[in-house]
Protein backbone atom coordinates (compact mmCIF):
# COMPACT_ATOMS: atom_id res chain seq x y z
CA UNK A 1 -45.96 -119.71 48.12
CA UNK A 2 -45.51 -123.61 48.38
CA UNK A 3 -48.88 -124.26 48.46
CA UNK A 4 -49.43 -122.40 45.29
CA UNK A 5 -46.65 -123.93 43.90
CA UNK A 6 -48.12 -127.10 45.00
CA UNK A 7 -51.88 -126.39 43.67
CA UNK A 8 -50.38 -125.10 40.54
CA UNK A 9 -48.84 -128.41 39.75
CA UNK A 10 -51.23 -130.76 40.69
CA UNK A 11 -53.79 -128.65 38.38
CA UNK A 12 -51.16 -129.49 35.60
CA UNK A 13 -50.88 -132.84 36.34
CA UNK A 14 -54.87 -133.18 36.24
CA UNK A 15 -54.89 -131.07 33.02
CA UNK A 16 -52.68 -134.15 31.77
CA UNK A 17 -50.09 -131.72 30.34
CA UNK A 18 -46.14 -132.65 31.20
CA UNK A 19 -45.09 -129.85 31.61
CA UNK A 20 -41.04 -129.35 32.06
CA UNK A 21 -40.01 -126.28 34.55
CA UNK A 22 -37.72 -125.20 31.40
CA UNK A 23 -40.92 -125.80 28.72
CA UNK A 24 -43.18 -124.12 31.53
CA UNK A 25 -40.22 -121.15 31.80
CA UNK A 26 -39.83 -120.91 27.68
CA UNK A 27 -43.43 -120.43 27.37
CA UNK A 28 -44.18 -117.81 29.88
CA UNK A 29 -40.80 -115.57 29.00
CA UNK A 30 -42.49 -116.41 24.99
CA UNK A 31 -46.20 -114.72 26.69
CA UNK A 32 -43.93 -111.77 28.64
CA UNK A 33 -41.91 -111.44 25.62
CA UNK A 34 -45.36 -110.95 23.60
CA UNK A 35 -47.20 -108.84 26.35
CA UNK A 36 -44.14 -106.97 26.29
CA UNK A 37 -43.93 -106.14 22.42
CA UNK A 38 -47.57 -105.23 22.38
CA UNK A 39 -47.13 -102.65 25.49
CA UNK A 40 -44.57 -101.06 23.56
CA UNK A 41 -46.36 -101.10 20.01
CA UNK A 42 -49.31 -99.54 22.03
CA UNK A 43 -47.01 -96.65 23.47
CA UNK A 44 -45.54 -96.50 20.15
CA UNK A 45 -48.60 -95.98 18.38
CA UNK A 46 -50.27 -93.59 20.84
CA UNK A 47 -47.01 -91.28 20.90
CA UNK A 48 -47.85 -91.15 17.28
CA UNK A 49 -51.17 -90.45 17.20
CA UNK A 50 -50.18 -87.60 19.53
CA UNK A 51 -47.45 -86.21 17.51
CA UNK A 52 -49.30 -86.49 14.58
CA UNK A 53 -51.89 -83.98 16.26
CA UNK A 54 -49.63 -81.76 17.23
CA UNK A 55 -48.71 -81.96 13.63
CA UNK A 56 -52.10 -80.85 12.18
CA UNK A 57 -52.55 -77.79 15.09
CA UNK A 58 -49.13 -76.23 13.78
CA UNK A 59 -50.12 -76.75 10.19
CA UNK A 60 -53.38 -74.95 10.49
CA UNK A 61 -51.22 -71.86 13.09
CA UNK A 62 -48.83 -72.22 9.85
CA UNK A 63 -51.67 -71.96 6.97
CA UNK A 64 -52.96 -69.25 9.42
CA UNK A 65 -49.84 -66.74 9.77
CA UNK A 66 -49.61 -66.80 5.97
CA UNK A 67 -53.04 -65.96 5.33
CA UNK A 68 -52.44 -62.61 7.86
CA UNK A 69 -48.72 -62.39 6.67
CA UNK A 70 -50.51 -62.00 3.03
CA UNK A 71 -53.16 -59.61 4.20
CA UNK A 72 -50.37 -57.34 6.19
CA UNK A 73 -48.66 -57.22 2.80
CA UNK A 74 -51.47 -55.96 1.41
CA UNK A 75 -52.18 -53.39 3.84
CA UNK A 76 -48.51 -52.17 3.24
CA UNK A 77 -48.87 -52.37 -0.06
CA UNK A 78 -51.80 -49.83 -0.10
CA UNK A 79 -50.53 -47.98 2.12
CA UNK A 80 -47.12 -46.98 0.05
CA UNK A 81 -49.34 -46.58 -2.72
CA UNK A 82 -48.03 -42.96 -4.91
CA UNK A 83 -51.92 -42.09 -4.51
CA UNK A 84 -52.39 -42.70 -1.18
CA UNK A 85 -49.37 -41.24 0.04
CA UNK A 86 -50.62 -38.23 -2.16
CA UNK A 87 -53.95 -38.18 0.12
CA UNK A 88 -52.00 -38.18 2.74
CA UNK A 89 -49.99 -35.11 2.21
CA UNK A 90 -52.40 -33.22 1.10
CA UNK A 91 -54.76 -33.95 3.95
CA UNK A 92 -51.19 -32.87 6.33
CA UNK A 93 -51.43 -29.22 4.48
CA UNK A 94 -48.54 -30.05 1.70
CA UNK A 95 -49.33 -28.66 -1.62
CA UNK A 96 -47.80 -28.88 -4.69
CA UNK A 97 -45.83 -26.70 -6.63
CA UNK A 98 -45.08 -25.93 -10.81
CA UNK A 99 -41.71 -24.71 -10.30
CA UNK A 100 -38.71 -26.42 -8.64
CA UNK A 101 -36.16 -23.40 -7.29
CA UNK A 102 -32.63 -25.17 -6.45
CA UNK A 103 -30.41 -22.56 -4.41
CA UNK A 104 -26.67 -22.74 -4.76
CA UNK A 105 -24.65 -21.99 -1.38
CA UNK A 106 -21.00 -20.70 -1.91
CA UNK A 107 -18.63 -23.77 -1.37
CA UNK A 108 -17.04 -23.67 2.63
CA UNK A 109 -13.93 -24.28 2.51
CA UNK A 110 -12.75 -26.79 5.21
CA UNK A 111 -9.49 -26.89 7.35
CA UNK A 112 -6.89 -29.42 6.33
CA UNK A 113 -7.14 -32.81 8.73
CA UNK A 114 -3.90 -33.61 10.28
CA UNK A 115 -4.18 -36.45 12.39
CA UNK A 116 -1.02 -36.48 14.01
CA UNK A 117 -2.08 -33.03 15.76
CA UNK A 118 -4.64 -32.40 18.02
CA UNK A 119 -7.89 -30.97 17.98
CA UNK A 120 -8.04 -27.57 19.01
């Protein structure tokens, strides 16, 4: 390490630069500093880029579930339909009828509830 240390500054003093060990320390914390910034603009921008991927792939899933969602409602819609549900009957063996009977049961008459005494 000393004899780097020793290379290094005699290739500084042939350069003709003075260089101070606190000028010499400013500047390369200033290039680290820099090197630094750029590593985590670069991180920055690729997390981004990512993200911003991932982004477009759920908006397309998104754009995609409505398009079925729509078509399902349609299907439904059909489906429910008075005719259709008609067809349907019919095909089951239901037919219709021109007269509605209603049939009127004699009223049952129902115990009295008494909660305080047991069911029987």
């Amino acid at each position: 390490m000393a004899r780097f240390a020793n290379w290094a500054g005699h290739a500084v003093k042939q350069t003709g630069w003075n260089l101070k060990p606190r000028a010499a320390l400013s500047g390369l914390a200033l290039v680290g500093g820099v090197a630094l910034l750029a590593a985590f603009y670069l991180a920055l921008s690729s997390q981004t880029a990512v993200l911003g991927r991932r982004l477009q792939e759920m908006e397309e899933e998104r754009s995609q579930i409505v398009r079925e969602n729509a078509y399902l409602r349609d299907e439904i819609a059909r489906a429910a339909s008075a005719s259709t549900l008609l067809e349907r009957a019919f095909a089951s063996g239901y037919v219709t009828t021109g007269t509605v009977r209603f049939m009127s049961l004699a009223p049952v008459l129902m115990p009295e509830f008494d909660p305080a005494q047991p069911p029987p």
